[in-house]
C-alpha atoms as a PDB file:
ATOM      1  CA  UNK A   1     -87.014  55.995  29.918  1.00  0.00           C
ATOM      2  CA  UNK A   2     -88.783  59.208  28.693  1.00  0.00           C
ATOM      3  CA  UNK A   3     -92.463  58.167  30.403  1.00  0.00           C
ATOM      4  CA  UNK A   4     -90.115  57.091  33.342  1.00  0.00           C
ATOM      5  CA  UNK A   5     -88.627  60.798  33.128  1.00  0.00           C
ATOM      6  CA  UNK A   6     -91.995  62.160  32.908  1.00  0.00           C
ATOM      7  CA  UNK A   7     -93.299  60.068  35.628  1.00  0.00           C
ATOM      8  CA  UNK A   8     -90.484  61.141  38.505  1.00  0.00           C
ATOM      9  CA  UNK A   9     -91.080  64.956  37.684  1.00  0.00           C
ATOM     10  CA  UNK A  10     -94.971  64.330  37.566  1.00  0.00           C
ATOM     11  CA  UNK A  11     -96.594  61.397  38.303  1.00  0.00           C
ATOM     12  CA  UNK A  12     -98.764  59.528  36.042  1.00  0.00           C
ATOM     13  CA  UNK A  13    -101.821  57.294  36.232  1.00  0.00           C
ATOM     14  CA  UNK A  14    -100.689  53.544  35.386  1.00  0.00           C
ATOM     15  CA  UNK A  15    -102.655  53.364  32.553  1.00  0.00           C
ATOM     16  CA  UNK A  16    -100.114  55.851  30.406  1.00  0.00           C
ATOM     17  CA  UNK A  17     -97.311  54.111  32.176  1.00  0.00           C
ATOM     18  CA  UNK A  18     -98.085  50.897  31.296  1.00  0.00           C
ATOM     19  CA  UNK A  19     -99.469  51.658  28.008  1.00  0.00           C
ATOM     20  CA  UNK A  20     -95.675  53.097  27.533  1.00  0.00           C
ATOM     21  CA  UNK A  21     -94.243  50.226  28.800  1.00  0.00           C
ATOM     22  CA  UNK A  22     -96.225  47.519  26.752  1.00  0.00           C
ATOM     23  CA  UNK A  23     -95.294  49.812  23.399  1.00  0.00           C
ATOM     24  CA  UNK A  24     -91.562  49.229  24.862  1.00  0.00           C
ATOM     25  CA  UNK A  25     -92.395  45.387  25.141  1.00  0.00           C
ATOM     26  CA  UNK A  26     -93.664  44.766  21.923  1.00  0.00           C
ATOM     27  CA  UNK A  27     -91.266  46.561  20.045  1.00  0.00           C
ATOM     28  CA  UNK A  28     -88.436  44.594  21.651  1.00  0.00           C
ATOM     29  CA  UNK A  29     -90.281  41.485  21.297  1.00  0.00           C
ATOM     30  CA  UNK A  30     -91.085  42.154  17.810  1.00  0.00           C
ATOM     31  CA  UNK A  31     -87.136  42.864  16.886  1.00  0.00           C
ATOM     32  CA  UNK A  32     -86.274  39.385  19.139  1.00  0.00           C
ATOM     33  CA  UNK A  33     -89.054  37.018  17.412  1.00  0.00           C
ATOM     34  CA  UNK A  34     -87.792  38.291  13.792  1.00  0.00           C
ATOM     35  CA  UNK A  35     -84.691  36.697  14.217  1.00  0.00           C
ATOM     36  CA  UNK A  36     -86.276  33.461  15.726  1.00  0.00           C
ATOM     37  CA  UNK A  37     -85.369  30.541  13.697  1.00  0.00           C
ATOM     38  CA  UNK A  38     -88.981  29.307  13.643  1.00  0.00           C
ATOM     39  CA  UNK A  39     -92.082  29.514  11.364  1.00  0.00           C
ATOM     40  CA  UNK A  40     -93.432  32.604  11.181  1.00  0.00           C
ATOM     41  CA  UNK A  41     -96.760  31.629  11.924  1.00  0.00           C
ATOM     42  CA  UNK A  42     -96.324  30.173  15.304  1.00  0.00           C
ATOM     43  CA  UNK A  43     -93.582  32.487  16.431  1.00  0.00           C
ATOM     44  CA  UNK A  44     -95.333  35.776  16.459  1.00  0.00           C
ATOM     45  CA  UNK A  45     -98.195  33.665  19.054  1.00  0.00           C
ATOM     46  CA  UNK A  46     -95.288  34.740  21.288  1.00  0.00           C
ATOM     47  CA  UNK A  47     -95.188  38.594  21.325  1.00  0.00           C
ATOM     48  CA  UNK A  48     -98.212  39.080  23.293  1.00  0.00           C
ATOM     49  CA  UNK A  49     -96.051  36.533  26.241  1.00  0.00           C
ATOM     50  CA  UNK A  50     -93.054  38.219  25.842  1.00  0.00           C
ATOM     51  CA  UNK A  51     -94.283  41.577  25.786  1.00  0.00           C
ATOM     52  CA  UNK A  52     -96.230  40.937  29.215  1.00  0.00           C
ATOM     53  CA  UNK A  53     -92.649  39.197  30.072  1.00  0.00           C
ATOM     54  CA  UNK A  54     -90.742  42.354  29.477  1.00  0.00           C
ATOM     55  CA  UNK A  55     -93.253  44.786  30.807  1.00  0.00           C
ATOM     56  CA  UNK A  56     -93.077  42.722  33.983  1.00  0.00           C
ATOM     57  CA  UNK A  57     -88.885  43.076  34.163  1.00  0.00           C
ATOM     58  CA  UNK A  58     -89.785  46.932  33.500  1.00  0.00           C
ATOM     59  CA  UNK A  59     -92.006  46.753  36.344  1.00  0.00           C
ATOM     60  CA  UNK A  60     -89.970  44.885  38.870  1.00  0.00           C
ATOM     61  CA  UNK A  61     -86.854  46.619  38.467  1.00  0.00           C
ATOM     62  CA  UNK A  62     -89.069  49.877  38.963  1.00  0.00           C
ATOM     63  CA  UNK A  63     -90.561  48.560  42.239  1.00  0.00           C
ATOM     64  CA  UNK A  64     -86.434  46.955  43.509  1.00  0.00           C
ATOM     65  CA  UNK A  65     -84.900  50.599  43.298  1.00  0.00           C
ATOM     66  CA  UNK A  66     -85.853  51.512  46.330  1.00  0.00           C
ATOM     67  CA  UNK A  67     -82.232  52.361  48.891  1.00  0.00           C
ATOM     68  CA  UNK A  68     -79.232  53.067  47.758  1.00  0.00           C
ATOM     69  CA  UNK A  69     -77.029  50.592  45.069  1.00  0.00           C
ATOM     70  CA  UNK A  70     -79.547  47.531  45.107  1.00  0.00           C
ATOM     71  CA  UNK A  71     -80.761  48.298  41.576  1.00  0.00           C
ATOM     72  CA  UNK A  72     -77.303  49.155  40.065  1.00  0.00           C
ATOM     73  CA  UNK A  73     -75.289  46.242  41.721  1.00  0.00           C
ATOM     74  CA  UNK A  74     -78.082  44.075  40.389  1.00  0.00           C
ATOM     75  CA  UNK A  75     -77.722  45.661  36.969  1.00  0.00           C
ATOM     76  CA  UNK A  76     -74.067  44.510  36.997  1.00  0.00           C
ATOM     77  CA  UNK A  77     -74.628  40.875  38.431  1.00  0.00           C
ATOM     78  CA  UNK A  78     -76.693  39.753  36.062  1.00  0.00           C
ATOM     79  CA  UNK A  79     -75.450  41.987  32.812  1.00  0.00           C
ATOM     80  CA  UNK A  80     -72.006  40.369  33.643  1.00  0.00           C
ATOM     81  CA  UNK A  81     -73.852  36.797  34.267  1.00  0.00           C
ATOM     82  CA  UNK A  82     -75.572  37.099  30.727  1.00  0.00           C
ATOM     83  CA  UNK A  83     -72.013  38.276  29.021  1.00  0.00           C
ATOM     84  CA  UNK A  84     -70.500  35.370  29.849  1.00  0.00           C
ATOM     85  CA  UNK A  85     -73.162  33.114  29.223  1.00  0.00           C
ATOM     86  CA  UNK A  86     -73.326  34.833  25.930  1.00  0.00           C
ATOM     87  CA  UNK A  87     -69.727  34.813  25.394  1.00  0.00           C
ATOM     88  CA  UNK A  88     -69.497  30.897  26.666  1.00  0.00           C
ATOM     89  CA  UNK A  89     -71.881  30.216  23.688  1.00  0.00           C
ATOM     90  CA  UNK A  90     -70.551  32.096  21.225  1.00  0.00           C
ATOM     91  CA  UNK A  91     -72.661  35.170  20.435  1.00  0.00           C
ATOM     92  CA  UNK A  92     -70.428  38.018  20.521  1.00  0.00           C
ATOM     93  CA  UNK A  93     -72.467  40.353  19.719  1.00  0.00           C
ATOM     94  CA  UNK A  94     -74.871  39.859  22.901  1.00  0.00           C
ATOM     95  CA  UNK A  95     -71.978  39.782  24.928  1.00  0.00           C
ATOM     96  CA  UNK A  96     -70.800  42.791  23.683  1.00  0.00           C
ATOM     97  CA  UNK A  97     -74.719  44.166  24.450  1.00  0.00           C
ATOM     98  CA  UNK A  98     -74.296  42.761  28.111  1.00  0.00           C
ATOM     99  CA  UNK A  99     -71.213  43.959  28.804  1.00  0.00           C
ATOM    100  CA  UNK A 100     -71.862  47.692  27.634  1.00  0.00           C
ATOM    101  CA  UNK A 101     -74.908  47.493  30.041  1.00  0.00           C
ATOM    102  CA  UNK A 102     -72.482  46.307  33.195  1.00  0.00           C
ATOM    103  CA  UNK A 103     -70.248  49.297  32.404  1.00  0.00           C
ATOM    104  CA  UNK A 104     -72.861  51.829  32.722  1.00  0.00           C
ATOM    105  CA  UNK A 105     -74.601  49.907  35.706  1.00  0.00           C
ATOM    106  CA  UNK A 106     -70.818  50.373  37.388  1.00  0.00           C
ATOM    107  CA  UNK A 107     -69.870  53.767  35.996  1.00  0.00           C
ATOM    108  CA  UNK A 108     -73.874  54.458  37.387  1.00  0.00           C
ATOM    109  CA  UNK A 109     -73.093  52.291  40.993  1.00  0.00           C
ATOM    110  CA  UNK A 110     -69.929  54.712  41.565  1.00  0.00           C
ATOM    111  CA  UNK A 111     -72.034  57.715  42.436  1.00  0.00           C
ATOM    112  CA  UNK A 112     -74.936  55.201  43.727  1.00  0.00           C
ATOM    113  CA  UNK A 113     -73.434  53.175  45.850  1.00  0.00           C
ATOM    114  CA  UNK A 114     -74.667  54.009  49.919  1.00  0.00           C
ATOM    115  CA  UNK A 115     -74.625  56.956  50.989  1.00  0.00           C
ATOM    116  CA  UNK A 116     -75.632  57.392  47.714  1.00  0.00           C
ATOM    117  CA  UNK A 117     -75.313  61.111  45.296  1.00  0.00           C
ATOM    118  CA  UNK A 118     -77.416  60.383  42.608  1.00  0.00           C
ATOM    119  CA  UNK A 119     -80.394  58.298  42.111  1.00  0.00           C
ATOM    120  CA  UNK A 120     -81.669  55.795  39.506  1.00  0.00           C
ATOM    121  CA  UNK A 121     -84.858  57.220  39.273  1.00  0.00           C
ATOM    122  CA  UNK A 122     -88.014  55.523  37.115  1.00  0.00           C
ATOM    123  CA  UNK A 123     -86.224  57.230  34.035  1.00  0.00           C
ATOM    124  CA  UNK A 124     -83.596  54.554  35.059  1.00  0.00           C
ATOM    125  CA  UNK A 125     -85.241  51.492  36.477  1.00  0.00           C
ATOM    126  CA  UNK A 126     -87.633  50.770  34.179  1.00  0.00           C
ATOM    127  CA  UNK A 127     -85.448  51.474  31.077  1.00  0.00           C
ATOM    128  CA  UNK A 128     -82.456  49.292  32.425  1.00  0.00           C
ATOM    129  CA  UNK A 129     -85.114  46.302  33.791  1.00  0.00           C
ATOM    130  CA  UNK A 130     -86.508  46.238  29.862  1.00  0.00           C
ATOM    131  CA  UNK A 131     -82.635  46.372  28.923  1.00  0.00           C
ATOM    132  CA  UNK A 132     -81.839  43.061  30.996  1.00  0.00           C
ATOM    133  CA  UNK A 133     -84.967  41.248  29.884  1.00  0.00           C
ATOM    134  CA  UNK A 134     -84.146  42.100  26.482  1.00  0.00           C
ATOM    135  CA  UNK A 135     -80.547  40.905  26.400  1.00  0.00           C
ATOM    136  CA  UNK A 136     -82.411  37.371  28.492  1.00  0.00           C
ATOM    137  CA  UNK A 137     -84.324  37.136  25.483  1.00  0.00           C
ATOM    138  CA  UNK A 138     -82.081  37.152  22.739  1.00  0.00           C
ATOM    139  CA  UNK A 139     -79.872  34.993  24.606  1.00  0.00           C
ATOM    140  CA  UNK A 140     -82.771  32.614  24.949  1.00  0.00           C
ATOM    141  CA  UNK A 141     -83.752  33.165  20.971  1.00  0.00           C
ATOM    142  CA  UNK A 142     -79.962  31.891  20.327  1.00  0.00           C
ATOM    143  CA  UNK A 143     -80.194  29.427  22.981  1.00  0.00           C
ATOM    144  CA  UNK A 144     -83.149  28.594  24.400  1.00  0.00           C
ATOM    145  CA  UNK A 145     -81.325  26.302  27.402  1.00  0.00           C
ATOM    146  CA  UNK A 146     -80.342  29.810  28.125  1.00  0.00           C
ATOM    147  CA  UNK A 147     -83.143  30.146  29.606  1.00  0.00           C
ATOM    148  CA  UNK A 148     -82.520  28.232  33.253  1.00  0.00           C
ATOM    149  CA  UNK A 149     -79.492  30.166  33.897  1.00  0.00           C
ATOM    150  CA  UNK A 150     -80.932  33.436  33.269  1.00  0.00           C
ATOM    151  CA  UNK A 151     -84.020  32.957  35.708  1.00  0.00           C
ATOM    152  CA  UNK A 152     -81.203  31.956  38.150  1.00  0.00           C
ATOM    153  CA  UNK A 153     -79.403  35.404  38.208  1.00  0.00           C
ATOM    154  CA  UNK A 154     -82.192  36.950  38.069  1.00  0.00           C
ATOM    155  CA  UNK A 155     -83.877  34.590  41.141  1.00  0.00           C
ATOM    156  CA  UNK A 156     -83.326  37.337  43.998  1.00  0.00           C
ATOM    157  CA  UNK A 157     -85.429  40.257  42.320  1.00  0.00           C
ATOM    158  CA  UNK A 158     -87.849  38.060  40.920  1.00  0.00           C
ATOM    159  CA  UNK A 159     -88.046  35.996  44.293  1.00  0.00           C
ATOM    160  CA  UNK A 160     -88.508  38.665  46.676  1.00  0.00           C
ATOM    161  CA  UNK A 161     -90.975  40.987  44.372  1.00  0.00           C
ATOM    162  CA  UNK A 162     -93.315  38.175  43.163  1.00  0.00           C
ATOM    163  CA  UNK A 163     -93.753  36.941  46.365  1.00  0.00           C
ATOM    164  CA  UNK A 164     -94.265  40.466  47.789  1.00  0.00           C
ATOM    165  CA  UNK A 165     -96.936  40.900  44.795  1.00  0.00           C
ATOM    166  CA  UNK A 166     -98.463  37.339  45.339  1.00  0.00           C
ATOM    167  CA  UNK A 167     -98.530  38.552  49.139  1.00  0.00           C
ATOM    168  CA  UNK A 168    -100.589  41.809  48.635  1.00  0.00           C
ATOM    169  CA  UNK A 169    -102.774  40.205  45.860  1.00  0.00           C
ATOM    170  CA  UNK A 170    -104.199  37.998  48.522  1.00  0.00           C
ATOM    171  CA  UNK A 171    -104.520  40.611  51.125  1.00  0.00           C
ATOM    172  CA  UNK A 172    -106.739  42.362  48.472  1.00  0.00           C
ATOM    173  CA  UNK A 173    -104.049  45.509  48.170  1.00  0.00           C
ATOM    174  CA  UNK A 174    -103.630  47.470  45.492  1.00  0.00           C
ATOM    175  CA  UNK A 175    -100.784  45.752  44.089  1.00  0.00           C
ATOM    176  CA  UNK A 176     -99.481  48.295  41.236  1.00  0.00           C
ATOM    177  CA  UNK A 177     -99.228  50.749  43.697  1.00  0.00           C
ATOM    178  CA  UNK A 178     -95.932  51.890  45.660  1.00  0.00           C
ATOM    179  CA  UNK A 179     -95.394  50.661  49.105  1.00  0.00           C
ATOM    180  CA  UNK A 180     -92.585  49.619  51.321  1.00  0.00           C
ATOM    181  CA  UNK A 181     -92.849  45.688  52.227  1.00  0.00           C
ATOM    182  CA  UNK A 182     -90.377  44.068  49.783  1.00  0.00           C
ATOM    183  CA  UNK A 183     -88.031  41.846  51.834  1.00  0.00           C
ATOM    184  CA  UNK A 184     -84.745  44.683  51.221  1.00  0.00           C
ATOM    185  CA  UNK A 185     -87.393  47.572  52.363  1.00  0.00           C
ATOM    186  CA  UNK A 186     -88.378  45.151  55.560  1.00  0.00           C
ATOM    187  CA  UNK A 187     -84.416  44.763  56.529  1.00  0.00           C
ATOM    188  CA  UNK A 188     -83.731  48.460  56.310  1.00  0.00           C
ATOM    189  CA  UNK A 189     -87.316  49.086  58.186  1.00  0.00           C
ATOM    190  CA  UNK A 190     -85.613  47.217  60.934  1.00  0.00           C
ATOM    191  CA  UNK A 191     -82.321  49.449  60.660  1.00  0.00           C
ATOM    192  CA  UNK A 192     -80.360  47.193  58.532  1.00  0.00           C
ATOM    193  CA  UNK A 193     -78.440  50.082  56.400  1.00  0.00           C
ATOM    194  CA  UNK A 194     -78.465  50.112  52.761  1.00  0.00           C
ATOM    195  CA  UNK A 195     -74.775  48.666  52.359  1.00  0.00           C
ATOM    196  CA  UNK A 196     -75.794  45.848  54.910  1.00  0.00           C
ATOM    197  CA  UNK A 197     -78.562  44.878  52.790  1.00  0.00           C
ATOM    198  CA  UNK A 198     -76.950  45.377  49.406  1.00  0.00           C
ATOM    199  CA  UNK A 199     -74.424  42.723  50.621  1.00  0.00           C
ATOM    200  CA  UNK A 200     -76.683  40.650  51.940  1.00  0.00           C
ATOM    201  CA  UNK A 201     -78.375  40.410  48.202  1.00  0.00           C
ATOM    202  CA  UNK A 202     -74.842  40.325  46.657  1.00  0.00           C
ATOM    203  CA  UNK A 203     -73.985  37.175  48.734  1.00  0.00           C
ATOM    204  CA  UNK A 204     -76.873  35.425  47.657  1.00  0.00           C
ATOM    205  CA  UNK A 205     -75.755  36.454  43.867  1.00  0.00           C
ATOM    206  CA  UNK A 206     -72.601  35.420  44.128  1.00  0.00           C
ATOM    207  CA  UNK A 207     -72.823  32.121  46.665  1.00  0.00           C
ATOM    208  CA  UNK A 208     -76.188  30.884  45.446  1.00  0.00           C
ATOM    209  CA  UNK A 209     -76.748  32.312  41.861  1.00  0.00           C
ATOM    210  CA  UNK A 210     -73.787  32.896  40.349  1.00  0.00           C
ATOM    211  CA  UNK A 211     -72.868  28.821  40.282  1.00  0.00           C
ATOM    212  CA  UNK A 212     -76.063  27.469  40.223  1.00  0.00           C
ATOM    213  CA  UNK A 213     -76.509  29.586  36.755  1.00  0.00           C
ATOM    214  CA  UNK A 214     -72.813  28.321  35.598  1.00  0.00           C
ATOM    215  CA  UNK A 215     -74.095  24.401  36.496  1.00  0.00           C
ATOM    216  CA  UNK A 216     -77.305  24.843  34.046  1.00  0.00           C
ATOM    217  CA  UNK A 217     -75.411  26.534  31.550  1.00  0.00           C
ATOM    218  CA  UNK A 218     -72.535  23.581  31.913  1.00  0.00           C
ATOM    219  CA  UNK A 219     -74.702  20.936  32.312  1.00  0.00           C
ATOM    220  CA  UNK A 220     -78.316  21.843  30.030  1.00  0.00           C
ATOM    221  CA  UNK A 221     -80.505  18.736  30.715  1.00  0.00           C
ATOM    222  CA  UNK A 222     -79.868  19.831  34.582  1.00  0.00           C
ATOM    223  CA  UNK A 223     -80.911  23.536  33.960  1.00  0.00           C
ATOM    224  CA  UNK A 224     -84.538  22.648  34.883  1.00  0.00           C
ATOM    225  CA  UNK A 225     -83.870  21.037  38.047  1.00  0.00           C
ATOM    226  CA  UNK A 226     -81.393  23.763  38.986  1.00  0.00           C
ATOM    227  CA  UNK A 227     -83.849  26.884  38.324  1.00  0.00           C
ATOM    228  CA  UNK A 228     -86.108  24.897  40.820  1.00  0.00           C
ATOM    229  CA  UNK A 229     -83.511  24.537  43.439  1.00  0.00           C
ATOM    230  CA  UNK A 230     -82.210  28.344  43.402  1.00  0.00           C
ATOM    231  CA  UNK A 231     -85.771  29.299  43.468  1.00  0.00           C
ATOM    232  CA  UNK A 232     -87.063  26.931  46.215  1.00  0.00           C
ATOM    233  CA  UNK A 233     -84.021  27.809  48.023  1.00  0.00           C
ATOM    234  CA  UNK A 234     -84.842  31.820  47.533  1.00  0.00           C
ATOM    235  CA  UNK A 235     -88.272  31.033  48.760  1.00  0.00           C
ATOM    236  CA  UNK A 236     -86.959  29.609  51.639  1.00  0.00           C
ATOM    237  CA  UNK A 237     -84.701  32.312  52.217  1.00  0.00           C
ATOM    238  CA  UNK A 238     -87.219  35.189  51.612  1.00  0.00           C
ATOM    239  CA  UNK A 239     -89.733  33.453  54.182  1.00  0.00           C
ATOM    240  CA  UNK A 240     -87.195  33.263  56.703  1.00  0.00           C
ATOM    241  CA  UNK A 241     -86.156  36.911  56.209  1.00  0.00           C
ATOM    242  CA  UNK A 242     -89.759  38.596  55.910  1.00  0.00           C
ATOM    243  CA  UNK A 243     -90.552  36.520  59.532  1.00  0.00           C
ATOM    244  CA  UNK A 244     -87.514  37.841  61.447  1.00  0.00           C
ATOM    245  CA  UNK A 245     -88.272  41.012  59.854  1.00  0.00           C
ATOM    246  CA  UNK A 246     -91.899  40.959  61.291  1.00  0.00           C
ATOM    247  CA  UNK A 247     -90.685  39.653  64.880  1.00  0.00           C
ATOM    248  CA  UNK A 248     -88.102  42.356  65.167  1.00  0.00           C
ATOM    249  CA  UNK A 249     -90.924  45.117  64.333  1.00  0.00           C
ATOM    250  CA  UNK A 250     -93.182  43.336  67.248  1.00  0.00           C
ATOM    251  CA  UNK A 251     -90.079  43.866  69.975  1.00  0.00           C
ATOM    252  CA  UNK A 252     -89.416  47.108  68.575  1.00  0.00           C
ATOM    253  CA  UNK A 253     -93.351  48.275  68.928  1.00  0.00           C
ATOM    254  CA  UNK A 254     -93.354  46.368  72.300  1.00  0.00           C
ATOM    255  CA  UNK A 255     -89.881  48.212  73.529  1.00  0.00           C
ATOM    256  CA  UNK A 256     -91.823  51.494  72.700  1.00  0.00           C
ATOM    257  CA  UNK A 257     -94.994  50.999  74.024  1.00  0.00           C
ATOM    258  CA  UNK A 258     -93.383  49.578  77.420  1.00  0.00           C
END
């Protein structure tokens, strides 16, 4: 939060910022893999992963905040997804975590919601994307079938930026730096409003991710197959979008130039 601060009064080189950010990750990975019922030898192999794990939520939830409510709504989806998943299984106390961090995602999403009166901010993105891969994670260290249904609430953000950093990768972009073709930035690019595009990645949440995550959690043998469905289904989904987003920028440019 405080190099996010910094960085949205000033910015910063992404060296410092990630160099913040991977202090952030290791420190929460370190707290998560001390509780890990495992030997300590093998278990702390794992920081290094889930500190490049967690940097990478920090990241993505950074790059996501860009129109009104998209970041906070998210926020609440999948803090309220991991509270009952947490609370299904038993572990108050990271229910209790989850649920504190919905709260302030709604009490946030009040003010944020489009046209929106206050902004998120980097002092707010990356600090609440390291919160949610955090409370992932020690659901996961509980539980680690945990694990399919928390990729599954999480499948629209992590759909539509890695295949948006996949995308620039192999156009030989600079891919850490800001830019505008994320899927939600192409709708509103074609004067889809903030609200209409919000929706459009709440329905997804709560038609598409919201039971698939309840089946794996139900049904943990199937949580595997499921993560593959919601995500082939996102791909799908993003492809789709990103094309008709492209064609209606052709018309529009054609419309114009005619």
């Amino acid at each position: 939060a405080l190099i996010g601060w910094r960085d949205d009064h000033a910015p910063l080189p992404v060296v410092p910022r990630l160099l913040v950010h991977a202090g952030a990750a290791l420190l929460v990975g370190a707290c998560v893999l001390a509780a890990w019922t495992m030997p300590s030898p093998q278990k702390w192999w794992m920081l290094v992963p889930l500190a490049i794990v967690l940097v990478g939520f920090i990241n993505i939830h950074n790059f996501m905040d860009g129109i009104d409510g998209i970041l906070g709504q998210q926020g609440l989806f999948v803090m309220l997804g991991c509270g009952a998943l947490a609370v299904a299984s038993g572990h108050a106390g990271i229910a209790a975590l989850a649920f504190a961090g919905a709260a302030g995602c709604l009490g946030f999403l009040i003010f944020n919601a489009p046209p929106a009166r206050i902004f998120m901010g980097d002092v707010g993105s990356g600090a609440l994307g390291l919160a949610i891969g955090a409370v992932g994670l020690l659901l996961v260290q509980r539980d680690p079938a945990m694990l399919w249904p928390c990729l599954i609430l999480s499948s629209a953000f992590l759909t539509d930026s890695g295949l948006t950093l996949v995308r620039r990768m192999l156009a030989g972009q600079r891919w850490y730096a800001p830019h505008r073709q994320h899927l939600y930035q192409w709708l509103v690019r074609v004067n889809w409003s903030h609200a209409r595009t919000d929706i459009a990645y709440m329905i997804w949440n709560l038609a598409i991710a919201a039971p698939l995550a309840w089946a794996a959690a139900r049904w943990p043998a199937l949580g595997p197959w499921l993560c593959i469905v919601a995500y082939a289904a996102a791909i799908v989904v993003w492809h789709i979008g990103k094309r008709a987003c492209l064609a209606s920028a052709r018309r529009s440019t054609a419309s114009e130039a005619a």
